[in-house]
N, C-alpha and C. Protein backbone atom coordinates (compact mmCIF):
# COMPACT_ATOMS: atom_id res chain seq x y z
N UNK A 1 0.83 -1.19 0.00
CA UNK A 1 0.00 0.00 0.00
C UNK A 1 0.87 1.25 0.00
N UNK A 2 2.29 1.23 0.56
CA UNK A 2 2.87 2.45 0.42
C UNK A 2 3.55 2.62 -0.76
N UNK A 3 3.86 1.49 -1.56
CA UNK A 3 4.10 2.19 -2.60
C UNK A 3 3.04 2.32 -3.55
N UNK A 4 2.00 2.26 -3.45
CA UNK A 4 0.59 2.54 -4.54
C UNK A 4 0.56 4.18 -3.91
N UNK A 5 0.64 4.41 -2.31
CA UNK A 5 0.34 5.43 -2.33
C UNK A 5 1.62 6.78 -2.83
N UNK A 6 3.01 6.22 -2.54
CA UNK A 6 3.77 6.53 -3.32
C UNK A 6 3.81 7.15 -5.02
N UNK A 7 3.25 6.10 -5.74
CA UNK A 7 2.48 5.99 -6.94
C UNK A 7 2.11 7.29 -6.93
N UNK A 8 1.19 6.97 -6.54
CA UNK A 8 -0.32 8.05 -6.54
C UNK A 8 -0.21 9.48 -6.60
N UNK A 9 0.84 9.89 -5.44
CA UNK A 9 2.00 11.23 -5.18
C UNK A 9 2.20 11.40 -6.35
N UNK A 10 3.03 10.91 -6.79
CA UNK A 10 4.38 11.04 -8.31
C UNK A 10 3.26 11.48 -9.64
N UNK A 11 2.13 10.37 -9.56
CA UNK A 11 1.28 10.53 -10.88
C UNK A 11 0.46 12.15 -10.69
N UNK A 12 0.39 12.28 -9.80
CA UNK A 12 -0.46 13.21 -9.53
C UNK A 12 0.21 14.63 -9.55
N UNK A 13 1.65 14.56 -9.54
CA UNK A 13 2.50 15.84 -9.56
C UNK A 13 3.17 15.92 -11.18
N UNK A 14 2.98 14.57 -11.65
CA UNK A 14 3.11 14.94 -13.22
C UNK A 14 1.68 15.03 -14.29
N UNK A 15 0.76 14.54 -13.41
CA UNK A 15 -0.07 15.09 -14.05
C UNK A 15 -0.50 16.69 -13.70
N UNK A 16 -0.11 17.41 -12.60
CA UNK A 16 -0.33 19.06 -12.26
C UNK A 16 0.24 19.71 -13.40
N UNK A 17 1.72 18.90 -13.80
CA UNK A 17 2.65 19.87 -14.51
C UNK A 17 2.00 19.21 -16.15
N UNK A 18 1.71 18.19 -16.91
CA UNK A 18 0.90 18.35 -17.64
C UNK A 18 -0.16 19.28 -17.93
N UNK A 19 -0.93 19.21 -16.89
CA UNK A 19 -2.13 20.05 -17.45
C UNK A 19 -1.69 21.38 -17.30
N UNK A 20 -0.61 21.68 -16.33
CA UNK A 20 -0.41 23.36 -16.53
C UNK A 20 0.14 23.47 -18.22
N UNK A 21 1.02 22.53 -18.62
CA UNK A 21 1.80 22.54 -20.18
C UNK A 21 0.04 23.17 -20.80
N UNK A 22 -0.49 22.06 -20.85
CA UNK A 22 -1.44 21.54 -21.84
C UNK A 22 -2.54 23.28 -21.58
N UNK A 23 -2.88 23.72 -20.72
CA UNK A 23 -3.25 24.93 -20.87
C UNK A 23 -2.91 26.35 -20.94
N UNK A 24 -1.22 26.18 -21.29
CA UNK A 24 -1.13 27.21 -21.61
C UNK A 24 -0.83 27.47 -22.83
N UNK A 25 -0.55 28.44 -23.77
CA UNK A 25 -0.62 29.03 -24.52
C UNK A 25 0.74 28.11 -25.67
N UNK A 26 1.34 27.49 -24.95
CA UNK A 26 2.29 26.82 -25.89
C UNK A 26 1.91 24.96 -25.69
N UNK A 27 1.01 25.05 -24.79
CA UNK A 27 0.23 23.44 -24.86
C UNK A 27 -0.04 23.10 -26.01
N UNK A 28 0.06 21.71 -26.37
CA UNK A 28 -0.82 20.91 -27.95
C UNK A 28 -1.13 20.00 -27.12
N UNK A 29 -1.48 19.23 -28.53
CA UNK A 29 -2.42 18.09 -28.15
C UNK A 29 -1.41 17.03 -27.57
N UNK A 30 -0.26 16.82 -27.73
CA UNK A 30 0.71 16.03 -27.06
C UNK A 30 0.41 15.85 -25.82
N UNK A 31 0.32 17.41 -24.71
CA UNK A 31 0.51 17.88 -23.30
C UNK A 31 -1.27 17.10 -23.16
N UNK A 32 -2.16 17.66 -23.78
CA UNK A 32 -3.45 17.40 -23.49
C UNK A 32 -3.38 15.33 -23.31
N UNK A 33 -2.87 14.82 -24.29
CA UNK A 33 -2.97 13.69 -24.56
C UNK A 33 -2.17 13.26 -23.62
N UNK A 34 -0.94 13.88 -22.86
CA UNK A 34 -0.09 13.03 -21.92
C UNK A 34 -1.12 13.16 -20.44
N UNK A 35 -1.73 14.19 -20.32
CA UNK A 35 -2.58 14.35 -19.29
C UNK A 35 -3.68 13.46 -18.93
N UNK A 36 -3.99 13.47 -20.19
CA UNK A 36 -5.24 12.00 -20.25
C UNK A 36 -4.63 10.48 -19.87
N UNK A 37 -3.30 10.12 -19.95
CA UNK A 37 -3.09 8.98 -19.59
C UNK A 37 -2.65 9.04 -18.62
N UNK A 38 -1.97 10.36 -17.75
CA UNK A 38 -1.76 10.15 -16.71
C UNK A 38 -2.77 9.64 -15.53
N UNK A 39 -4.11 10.61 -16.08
CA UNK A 39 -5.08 10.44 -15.40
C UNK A 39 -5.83 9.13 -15.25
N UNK A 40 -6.15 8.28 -16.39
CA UNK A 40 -5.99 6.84 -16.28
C UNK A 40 -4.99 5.98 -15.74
N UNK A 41 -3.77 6.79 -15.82
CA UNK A 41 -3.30 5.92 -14.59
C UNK A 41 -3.40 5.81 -13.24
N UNK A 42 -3.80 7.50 -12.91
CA UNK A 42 -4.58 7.39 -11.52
C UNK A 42 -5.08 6.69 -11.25
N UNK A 43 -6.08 6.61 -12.26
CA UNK A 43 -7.68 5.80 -12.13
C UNK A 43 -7.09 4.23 -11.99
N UNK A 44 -6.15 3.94 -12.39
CA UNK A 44 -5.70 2.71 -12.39
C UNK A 44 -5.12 2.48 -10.97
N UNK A 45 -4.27 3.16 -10.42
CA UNK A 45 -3.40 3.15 -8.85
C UNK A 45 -4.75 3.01 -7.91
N UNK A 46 -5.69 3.84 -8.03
CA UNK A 46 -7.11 3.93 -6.85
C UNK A 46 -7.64 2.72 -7.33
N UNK A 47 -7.73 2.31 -8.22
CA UNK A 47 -8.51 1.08 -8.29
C UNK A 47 -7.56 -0.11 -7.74
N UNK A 48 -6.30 -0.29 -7.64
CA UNK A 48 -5.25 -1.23 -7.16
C UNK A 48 -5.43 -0.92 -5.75
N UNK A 49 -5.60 0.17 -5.11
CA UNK A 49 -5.47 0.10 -3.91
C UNK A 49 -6.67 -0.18 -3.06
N UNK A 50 -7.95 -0.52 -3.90
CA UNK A 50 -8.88 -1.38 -3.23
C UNK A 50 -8.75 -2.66 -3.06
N UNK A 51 -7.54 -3.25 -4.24
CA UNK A 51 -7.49 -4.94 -4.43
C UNK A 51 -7.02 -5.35 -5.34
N UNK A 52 -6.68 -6.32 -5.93
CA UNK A 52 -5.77 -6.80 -7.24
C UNK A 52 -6.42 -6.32 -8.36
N UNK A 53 -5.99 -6.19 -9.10
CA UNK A 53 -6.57 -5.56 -10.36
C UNK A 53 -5.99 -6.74 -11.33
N UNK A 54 -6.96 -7.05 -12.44
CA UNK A 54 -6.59 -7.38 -13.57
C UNK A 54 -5.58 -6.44 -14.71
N UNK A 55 -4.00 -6.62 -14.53
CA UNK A 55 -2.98 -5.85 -15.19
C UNK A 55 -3.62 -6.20 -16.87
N UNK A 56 -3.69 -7.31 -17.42
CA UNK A 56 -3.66 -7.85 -18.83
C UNK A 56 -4.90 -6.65 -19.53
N UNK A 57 -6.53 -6.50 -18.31
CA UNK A 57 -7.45 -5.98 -18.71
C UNK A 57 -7.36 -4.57 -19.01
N UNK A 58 -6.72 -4.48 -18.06
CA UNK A 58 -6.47 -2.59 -17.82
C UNK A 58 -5.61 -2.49 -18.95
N UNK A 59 -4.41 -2.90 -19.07
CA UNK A 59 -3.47 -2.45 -20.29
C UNK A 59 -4.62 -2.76 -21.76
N UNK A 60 -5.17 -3.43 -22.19
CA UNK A 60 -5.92 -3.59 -23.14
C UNK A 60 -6.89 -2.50 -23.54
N UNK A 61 -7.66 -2.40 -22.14
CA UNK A 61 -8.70 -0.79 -22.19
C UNK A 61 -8.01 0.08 -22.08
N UNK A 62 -6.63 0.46 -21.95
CA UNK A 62 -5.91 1.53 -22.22
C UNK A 62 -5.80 1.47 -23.93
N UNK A 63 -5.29 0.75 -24.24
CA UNK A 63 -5.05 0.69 -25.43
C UNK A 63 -6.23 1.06 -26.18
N UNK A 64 -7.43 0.81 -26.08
CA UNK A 64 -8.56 1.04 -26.31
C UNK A 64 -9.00 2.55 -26.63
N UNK A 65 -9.08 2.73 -25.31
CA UNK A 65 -9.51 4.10 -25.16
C UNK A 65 -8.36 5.13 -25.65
N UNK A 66 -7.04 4.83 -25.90
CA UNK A 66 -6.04 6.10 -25.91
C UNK A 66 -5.52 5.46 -27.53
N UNK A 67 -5.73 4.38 -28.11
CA UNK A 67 -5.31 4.25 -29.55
C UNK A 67 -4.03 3.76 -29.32
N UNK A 68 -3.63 2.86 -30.52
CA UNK A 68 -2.29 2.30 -30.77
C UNK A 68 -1.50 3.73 -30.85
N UNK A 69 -1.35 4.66 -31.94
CA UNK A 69 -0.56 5.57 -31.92
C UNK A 69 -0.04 6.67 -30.83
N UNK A 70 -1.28 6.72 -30.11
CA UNK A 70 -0.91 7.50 -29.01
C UNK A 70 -0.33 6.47 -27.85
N UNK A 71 -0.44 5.59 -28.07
CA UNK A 71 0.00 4.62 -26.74
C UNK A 71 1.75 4.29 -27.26
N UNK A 72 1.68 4.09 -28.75
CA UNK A 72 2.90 3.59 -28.93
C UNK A 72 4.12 5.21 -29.12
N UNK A 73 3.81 5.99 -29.23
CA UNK A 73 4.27 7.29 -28.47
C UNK A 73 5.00 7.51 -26.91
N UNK A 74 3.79 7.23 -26.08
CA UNK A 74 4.24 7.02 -24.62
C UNK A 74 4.79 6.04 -24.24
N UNK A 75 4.89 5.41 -25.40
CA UNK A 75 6.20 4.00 -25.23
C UNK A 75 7.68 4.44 -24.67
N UNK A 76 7.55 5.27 -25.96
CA UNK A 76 8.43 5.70 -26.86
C UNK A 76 9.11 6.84 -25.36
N UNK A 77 8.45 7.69 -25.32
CA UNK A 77 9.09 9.09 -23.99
C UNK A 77 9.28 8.06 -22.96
N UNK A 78 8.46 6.83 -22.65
CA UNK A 78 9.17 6.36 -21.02
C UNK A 78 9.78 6.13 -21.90
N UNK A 79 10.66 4.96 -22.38
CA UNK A 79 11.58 4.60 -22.63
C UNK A 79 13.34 5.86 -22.46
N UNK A 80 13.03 6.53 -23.12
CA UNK A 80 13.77 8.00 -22.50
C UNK A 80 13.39 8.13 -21.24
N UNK A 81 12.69 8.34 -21.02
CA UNK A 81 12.71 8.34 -19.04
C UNK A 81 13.73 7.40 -18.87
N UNK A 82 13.70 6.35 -19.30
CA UNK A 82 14.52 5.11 -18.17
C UNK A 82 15.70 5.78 -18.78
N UNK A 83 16.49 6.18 -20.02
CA UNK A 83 17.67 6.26 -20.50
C UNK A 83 18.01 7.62 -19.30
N UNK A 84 17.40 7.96 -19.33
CA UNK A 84 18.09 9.80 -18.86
C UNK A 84 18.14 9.13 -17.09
N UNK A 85 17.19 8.18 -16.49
CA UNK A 85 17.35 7.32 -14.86
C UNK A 85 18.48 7.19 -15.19
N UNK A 86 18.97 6.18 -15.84
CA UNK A 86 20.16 5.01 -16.47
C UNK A 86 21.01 5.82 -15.76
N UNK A 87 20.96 7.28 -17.19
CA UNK A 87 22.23 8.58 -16.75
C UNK A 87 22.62 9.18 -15.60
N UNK A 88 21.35 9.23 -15.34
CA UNK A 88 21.53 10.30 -13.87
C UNK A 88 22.57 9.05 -12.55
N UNK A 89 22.33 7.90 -12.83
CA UNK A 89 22.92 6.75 -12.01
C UNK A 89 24.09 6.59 -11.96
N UNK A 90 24.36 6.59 -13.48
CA UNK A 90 26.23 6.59 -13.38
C UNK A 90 26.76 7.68 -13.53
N UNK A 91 26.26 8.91 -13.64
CA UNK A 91 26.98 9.76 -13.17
C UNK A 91 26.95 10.09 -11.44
N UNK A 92 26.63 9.19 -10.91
CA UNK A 92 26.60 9.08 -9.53
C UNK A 92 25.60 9.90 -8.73
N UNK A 93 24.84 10.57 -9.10
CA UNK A 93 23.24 11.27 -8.92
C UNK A 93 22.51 10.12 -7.96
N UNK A 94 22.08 10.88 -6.90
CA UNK A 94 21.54 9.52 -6.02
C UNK A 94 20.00 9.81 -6.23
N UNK A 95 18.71 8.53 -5.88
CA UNK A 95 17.91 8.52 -6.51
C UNK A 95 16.71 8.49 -5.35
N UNK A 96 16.71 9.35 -4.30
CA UNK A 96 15.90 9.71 -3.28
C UNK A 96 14.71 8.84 -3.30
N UNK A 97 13.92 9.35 -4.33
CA UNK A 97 12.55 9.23 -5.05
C UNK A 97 12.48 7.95 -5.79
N UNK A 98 13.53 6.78 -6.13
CA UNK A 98 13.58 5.59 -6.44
C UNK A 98 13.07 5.98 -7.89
N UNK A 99 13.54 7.17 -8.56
CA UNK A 99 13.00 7.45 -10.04
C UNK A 99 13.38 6.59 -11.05
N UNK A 100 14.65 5.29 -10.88
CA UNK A 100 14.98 4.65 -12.13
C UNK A 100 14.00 3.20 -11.69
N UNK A 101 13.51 3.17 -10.55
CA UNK A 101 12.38 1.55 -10.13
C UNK A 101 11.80 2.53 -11.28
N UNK A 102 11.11 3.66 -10.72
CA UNK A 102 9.27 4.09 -11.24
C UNK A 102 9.44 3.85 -13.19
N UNK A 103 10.78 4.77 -13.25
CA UNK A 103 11.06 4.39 -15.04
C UNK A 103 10.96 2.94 -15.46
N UNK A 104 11.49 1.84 -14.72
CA UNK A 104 12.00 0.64 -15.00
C UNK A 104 10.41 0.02 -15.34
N UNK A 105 8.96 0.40 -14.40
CA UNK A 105 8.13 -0.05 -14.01
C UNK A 105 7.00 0.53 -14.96
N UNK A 106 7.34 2.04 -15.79
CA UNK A 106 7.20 2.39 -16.50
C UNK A 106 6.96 1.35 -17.94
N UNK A 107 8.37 1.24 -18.19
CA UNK A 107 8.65 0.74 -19.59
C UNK A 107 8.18 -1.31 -19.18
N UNK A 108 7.73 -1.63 -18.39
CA UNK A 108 7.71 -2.95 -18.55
C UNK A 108 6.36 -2.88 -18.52
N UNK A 109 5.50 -1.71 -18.24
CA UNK A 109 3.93 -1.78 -18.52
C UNK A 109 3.90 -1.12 -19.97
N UNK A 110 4.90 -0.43 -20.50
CA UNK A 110 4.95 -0.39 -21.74
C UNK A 110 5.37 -1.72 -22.91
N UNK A 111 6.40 -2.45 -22.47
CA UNK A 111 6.20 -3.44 -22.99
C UNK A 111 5.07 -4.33 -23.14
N UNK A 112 4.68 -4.55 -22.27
CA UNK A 112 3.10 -4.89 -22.16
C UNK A 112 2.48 -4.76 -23.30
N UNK A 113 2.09 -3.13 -23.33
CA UNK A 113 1.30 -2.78 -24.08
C UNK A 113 1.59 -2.70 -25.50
N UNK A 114 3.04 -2.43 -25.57
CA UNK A 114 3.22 -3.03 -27.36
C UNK A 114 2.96 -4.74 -27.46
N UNK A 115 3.31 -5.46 -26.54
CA UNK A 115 2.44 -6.81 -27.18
C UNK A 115 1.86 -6.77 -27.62
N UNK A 116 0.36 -6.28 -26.70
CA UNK A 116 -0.79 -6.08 -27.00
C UNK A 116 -1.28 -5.56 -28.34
N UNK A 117 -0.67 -4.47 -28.40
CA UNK A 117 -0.86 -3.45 -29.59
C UNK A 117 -0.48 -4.00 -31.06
N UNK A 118 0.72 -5.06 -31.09
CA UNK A 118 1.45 -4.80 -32.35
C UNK A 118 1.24 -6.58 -32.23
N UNK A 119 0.40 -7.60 -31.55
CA UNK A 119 0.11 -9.02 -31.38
C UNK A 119 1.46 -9.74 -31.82
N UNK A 120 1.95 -9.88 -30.48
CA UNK A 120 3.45 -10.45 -30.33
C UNK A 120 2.54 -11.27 -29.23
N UNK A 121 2.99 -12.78 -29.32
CA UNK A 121 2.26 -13.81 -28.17
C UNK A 121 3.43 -13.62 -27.41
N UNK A 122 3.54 -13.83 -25.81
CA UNK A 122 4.06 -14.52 -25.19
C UNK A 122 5.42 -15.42 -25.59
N UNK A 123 4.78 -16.72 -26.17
CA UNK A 123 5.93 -17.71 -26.58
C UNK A 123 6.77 -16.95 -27.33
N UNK A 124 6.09 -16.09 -28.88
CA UNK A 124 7.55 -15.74 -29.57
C UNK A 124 8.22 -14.42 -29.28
N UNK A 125 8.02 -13.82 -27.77
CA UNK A 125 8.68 -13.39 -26.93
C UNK A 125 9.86 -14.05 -26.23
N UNK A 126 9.18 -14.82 -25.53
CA UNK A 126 10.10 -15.96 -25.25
C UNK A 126 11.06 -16.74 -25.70
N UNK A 127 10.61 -16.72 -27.09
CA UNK A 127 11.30 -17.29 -27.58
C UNK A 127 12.59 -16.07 -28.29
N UNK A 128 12.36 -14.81 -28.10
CA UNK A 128 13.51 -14.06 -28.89
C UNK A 128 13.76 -13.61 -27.68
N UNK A 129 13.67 -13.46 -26.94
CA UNK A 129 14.66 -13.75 -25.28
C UNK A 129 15.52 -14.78 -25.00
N UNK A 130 14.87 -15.93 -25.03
CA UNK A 130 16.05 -17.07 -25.16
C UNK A 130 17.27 -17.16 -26.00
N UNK A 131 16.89 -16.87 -27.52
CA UNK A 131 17.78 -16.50 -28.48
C UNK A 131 19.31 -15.37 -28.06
N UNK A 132 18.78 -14.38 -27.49
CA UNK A 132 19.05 -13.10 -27.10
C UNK A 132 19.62 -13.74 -25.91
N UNK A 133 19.61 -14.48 -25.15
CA UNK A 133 20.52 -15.03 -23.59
C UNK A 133 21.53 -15.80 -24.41
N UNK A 134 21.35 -16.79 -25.12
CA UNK A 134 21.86 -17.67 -25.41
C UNK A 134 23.12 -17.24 -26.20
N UNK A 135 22.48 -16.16 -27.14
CA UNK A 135 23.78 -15.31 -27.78
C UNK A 135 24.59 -14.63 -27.00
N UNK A 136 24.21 -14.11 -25.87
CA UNK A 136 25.15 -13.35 -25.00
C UNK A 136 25.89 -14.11 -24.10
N UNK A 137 25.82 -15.16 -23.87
CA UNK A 137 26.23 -16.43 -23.44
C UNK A 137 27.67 -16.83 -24.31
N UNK A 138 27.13 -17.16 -25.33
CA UNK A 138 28.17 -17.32 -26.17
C UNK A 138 29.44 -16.15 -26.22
N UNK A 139 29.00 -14.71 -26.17
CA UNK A 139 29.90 -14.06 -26.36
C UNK A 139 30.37 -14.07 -25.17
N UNK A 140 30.17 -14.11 -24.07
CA UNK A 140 31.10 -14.16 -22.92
C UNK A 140 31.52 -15.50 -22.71
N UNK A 141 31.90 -16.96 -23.20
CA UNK A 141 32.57 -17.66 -23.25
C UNK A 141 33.50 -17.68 -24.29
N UNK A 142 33.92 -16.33 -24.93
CA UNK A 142 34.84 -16.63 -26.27
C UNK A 142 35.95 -15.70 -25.41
């Protein structure tokens, strides 16, 4: 529960600074559109913190309601979130706020959702993961 309510903090202070973007005078539809998913993700954290939530359902009705293109977008910026965490780490920047977990946690509900989006099963995931160990395997025994 403390970190949902944790959560909840963080979403809620990037969604303030969204909607201030998104209404002012140099806002687009980007700022408007990042606001809207933040806010479903609210809606998503309050609904977890009554009880388990179905992850598979929720990522699907996201996809739904916010469109492949706009979803595969916000892929796209976390993914930069986690790179610029990555940075801030080894340049020895300490991480108070646990901002490279929230990025990390970010992009693996984004992975998710490009499954979903772009119908990649499971197995031939799995299966280009295995590939992908197995090769790196190899290169560190040569």
């Amino acid at each position: 529960m403390k970190n949902l309510n944790w959560l909840r903090e963080r979403l809620i202070d990037k969604l303030g600074s969204a909607e201030s973007v998104s209404c002012s005078r140099e806002g687009s539809g980007y700022w408007r559109g990042r606001a809207d998913v933040l806010r479903e993700s609210l809606l998503i954290v309050d609904s977890m913190r009554d009880g388990q939530v179905d992850r598979r359902a929720v990522w699907r009705k996201s996809v739904e309601r916010f469109g492949r293109d706009k979803q595969s977008i916000v892929c796209m910026e976390e993914c930069a979130e986690l790179i610029q965490a990555v940075s801030k780490r080894l340049r020895g920047r300490p991480d108070p706020e646990h901002n490279l977990a929230e990025e990390m946690a970010d992009v693996t509900i984004c992975l998710k959702l490009l499954q979903i989006m772009y119908d990649i099963t499971d197995d031939e995931l799995d299966e280009w993961v295995e590939r992908k160990t197995m090769r790196q395997k190899q290169r560190m025994e040569q």
